[in-house]
N, C-alpha and C. Protein backbone atom coordinates (compact mmCIF):
# COMPACT_ATOMS: atom_id res chain seq x y z
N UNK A 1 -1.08 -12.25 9.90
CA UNK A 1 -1.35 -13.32 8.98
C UNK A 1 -2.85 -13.30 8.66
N UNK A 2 -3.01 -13.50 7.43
CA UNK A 2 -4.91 -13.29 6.74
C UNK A 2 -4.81 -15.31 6.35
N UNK A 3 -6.13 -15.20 7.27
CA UNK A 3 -6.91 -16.54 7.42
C UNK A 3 -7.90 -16.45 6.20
N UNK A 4 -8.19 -17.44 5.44
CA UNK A 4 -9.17 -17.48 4.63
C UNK A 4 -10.25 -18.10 5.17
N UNK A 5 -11.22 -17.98 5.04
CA UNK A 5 -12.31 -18.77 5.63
C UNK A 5 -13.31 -19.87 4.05
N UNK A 6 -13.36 -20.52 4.18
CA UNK A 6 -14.21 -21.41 3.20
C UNK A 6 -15.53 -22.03 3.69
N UNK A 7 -16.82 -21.67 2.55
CA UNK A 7 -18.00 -21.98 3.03
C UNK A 7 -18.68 -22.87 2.04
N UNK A 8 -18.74 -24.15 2.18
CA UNK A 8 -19.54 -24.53 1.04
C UNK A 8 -20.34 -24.25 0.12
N UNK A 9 -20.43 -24.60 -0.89
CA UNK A 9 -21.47 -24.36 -2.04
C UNK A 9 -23.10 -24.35 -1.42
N UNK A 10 -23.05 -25.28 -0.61
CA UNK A 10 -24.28 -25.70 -0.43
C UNK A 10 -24.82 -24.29 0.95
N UNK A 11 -23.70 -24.59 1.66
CA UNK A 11 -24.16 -23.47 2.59
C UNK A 11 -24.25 -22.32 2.69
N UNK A 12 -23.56 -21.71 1.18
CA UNK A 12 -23.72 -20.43 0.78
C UNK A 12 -25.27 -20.30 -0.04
N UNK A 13 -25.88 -21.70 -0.48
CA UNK A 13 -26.82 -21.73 -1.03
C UNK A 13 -27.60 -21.51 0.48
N UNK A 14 -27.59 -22.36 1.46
CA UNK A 14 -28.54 -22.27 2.76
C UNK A 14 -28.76 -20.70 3.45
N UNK A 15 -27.51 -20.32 3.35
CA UNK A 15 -27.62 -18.86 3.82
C UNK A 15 -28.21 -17.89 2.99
N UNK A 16 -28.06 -17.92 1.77
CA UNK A 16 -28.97 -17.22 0.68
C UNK A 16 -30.16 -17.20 0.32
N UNK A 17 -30.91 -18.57 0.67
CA UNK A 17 -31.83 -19.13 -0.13
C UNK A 17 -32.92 -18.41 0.64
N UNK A 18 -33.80 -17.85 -0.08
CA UNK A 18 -35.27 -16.91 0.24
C UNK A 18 -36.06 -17.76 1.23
N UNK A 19 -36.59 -16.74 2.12
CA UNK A 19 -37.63 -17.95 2.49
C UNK A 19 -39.05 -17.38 2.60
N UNK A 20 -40.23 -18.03 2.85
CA UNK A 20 -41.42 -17.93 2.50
C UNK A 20 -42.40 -16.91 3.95
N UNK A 21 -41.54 -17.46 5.52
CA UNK A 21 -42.29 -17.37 6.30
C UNK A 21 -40.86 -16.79 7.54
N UNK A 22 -41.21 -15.79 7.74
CA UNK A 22 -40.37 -15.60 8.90
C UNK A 22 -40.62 -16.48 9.91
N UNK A 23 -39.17 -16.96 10.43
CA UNK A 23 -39.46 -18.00 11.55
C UNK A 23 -39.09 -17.42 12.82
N UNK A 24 -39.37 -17.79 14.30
CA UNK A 24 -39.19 -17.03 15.26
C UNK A 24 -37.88 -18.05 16.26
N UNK A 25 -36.98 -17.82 16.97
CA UNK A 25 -36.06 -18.17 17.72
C UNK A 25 -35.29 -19.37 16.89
N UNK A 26 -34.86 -18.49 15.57
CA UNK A 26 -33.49 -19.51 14.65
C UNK A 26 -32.65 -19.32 15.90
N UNK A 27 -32.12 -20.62 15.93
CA UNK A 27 -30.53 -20.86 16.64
C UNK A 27 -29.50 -21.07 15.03
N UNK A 28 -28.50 -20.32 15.36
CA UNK A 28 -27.20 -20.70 14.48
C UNK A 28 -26.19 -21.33 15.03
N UNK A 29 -25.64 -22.52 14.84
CA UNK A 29 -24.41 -22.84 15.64
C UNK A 29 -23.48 -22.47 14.24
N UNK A 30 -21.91 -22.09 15.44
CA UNK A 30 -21.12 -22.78 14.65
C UNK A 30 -20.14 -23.19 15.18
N UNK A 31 -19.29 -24.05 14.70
CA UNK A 31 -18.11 -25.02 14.64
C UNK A 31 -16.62 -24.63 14.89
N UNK A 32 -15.62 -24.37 14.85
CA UNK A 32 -14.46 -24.22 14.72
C UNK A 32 -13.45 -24.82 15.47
N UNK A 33 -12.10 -24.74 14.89
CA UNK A 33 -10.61 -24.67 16.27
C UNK A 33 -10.34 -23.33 16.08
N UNK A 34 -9.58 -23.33 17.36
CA UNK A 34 -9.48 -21.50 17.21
C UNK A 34 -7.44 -22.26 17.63
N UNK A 35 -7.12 -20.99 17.52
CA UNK A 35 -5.39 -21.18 17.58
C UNK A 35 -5.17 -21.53 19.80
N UNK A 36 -5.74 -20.65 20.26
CA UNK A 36 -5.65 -20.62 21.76
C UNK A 36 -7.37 -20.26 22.17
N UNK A 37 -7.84 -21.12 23.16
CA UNK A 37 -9.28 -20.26 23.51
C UNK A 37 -9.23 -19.20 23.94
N UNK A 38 -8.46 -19.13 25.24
CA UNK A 38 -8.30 -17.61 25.98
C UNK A 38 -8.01 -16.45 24.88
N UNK A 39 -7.45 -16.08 24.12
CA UNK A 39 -7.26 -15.52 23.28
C UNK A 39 -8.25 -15.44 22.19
N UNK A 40 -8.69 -16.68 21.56
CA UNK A 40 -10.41 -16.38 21.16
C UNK A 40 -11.09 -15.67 22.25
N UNK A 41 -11.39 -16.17 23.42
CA UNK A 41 -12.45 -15.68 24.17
C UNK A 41 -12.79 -14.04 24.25
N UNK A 42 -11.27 -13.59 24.18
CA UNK A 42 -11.00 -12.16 24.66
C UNK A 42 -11.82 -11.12 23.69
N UNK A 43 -11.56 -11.92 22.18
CA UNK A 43 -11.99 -11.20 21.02
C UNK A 43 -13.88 -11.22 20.88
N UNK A 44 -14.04 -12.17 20.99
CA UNK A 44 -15.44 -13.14 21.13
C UNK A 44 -16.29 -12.15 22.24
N UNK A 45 -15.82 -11.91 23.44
CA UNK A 45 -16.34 -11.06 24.45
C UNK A 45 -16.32 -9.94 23.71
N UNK A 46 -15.17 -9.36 23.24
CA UNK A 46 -15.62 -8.35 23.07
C UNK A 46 -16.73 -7.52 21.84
N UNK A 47 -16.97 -8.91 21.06
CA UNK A 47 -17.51 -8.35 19.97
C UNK A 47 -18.88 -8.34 20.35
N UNK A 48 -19.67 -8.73 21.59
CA UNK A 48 -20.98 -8.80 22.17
C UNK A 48 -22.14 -7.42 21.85
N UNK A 49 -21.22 -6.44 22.13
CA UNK A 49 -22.38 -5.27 21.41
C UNK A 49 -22.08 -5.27 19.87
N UNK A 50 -21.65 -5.43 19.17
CA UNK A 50 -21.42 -5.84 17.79
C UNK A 50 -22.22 -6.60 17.67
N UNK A 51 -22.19 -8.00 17.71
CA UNK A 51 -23.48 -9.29 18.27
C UNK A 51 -24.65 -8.78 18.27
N UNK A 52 -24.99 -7.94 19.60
CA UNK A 52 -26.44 -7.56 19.56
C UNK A 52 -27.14 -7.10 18.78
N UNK A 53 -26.00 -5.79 18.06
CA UNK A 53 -26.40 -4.88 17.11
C UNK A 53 -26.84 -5.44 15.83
N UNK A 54 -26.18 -6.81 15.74
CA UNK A 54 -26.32 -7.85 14.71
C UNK A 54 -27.57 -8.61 14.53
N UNK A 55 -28.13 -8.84 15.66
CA UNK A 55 -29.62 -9.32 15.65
C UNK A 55 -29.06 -10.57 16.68
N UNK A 56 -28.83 -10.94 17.38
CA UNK A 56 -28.91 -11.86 18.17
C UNK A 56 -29.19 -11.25 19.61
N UNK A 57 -29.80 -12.33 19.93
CA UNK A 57 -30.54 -12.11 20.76
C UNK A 57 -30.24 -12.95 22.21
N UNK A 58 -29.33 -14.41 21.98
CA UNK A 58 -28.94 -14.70 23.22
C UNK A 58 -27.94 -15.40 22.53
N UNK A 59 -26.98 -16.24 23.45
CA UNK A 59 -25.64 -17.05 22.56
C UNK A 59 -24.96 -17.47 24.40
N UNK A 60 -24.37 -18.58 23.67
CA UNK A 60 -23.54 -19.72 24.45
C UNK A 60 -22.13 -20.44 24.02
N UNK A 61 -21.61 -20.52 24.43
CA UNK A 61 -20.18 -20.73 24.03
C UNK A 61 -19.81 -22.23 24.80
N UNK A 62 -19.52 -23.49 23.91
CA UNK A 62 -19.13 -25.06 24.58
C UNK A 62 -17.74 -24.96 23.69
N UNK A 63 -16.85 -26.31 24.55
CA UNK A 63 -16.14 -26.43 24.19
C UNK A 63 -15.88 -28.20 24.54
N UNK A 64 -14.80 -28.55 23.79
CA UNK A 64 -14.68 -30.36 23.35
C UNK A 64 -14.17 -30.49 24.50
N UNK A 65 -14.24 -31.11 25.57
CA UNK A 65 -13.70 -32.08 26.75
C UNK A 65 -12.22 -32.00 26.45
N UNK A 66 -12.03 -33.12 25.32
CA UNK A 66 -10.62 -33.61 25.24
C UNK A 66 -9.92 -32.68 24.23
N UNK A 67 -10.64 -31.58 23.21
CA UNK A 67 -9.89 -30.98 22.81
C UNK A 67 -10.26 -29.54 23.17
N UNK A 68 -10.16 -28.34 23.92
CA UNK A 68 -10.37 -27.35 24.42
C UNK A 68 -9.95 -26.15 23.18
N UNK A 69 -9.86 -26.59 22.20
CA UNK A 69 -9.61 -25.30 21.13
C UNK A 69 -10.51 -25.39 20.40
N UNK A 70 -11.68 -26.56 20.51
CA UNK A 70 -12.95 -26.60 19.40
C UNK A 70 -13.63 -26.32 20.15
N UNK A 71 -14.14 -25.02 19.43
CA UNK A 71 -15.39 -24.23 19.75
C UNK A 71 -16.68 -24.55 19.10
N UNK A 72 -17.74 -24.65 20.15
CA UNK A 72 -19.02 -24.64 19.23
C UNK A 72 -19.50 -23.59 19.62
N UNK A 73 -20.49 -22.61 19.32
CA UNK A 73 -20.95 -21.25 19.88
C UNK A 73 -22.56 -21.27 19.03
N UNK A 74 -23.21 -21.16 20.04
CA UNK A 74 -24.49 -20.84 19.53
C UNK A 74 -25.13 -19.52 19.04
N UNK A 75 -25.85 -18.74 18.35
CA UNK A 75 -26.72 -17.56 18.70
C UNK A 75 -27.70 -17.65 18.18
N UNK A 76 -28.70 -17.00 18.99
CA UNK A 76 -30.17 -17.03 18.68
C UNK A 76 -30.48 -15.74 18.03
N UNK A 77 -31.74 -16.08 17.31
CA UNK A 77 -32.17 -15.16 16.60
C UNK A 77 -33.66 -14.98 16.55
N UNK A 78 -34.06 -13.49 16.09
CA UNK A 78 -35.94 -13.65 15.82
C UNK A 78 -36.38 -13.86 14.82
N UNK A 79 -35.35 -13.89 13.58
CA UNK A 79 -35.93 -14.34 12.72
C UNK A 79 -34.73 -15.15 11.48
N UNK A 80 -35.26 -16.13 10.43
CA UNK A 80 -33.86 -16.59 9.86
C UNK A 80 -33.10 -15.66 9.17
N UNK A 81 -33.46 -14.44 8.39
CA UNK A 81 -33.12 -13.21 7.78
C UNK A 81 -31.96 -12.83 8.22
N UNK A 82 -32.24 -12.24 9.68
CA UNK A 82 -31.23 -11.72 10.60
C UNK A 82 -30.06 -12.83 10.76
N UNK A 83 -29.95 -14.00 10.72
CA UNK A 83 -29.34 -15.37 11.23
C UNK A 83 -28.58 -15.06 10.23
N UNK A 84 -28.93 -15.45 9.10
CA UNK A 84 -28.62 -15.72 7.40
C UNK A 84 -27.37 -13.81 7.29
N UNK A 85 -28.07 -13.13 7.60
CA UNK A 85 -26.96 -11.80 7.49
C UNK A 85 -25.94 -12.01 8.43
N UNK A 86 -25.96 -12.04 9.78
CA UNK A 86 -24.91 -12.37 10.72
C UNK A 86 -24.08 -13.34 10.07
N UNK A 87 -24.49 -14.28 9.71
CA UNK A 87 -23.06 -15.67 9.11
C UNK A 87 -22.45 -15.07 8.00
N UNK A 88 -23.25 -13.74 6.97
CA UNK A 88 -22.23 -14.20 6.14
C UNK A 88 -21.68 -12.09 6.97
N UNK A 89 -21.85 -11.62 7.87
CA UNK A 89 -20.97 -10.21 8.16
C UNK A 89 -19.76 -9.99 7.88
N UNK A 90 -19.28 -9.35 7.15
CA UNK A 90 -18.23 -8.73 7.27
C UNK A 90 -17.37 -8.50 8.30
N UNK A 91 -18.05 -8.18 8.99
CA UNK A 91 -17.47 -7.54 10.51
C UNK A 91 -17.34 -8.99 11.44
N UNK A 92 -18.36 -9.98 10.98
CA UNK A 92 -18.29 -11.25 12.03
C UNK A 92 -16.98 -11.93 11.08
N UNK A 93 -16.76 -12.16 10.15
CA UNK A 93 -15.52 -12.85 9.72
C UNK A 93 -14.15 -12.05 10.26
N UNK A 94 -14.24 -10.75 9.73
CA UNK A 94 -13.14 -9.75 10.68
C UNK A 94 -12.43 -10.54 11.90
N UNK A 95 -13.75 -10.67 13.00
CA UNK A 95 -13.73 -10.98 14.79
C UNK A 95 -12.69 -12.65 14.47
N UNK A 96 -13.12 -13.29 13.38
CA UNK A 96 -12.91 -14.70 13.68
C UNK A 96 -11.26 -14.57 13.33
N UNK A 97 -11.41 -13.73 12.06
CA UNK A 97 -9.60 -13.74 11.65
C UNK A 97 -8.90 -12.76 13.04
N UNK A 98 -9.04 -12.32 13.63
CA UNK A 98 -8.62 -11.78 14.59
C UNK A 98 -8.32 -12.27 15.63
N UNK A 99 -9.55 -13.62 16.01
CA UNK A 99 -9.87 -14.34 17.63
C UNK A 99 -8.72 -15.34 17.32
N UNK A 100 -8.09 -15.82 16.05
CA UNK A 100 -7.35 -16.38 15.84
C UNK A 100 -8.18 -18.28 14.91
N UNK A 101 -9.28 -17.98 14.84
CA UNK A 101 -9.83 -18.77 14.38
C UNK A 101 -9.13 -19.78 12.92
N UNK A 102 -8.66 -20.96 12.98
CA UNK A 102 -7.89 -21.58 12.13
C UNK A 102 -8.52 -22.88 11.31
N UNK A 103 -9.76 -22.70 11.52
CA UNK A 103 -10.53 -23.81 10.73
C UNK A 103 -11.60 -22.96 9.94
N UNK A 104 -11.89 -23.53 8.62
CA UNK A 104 -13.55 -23.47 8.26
C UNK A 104 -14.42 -23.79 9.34
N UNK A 105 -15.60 -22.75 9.60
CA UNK A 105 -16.34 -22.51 10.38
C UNK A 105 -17.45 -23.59 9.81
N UNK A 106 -17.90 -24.82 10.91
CA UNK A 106 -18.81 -25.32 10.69
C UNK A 106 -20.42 -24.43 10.88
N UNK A 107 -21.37 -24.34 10.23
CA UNK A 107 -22.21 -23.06 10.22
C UNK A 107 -23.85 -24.09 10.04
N UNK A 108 -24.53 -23.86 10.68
CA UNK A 108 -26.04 -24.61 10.75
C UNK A 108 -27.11 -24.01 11.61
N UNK A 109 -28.31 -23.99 10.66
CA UNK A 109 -29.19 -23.25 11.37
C UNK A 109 -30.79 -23.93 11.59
N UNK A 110 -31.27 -23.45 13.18
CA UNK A 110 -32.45 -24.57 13.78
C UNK A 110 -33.21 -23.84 14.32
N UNK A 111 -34.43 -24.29 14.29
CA UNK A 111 -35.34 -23.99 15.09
C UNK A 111 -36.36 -25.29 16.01
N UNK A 112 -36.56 -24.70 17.38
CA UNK A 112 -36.85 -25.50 18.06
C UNK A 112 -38.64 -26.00 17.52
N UNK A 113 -38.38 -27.57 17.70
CA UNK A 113 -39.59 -28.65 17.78
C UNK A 113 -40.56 -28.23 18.99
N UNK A 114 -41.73 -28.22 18.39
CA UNK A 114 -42.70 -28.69 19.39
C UNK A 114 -43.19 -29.65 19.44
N UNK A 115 -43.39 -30.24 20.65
CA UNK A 115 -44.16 -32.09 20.85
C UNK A 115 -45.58 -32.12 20.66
């Protein structure tokens, strides 16, 4: 079965949009339900040298208390460039229709505050 994935207007604008200044340690989260975790997880693990090769640089995987099929997953990055190519990969949408992923991917990107 082929999953479609849908990305807002706006966030196809966020992921596109040029930027002026390379920034250093973008975090990307994103969002989803997946169909089963264990079965995400399996796919998700394995796509880690894929991942690296991708530009990330570290990543974390939470999940909802009361609902255990919403995934949030972090990855870090060195710069937003690299961030901005990983969300929209080819190969990373592939992993998600595969991991069994059944929602639009909530997708947002940060960099840490200094005090």
């Amino acid at each position: 079965m082929v999953r479609h994935f849908l990305i807002t207007t706006a966030l196809v604008a966020a992921i596109q949009a040029p930027t002026l200044a390379h920034a250093e340690d973008v975090r990307m989260f994103i969002r989803h339900e997946v169909t089963d975790y264990a079965s995400w997880r399996k796919v998700y693990d394995a796509f880690d040298t894929e991942r690296r090769d991708l530009g990330v640089t570290a990543h974390a995987v939470y999940r909802l208390v009361e609902q255990p099929n919403d995934v949030t997953v972090w990855h870090e990055f060195k710069t937003i460039e690299a961030a901005r190519a990983f969300a929209v990969s080819p190969n990373l949408k592939r992993a998600m229709q595969n991991a069994g992923v059944k929602s639009a991917p909530q997708v947002w990107f940060v960099r840490a505050v200094e005090k």
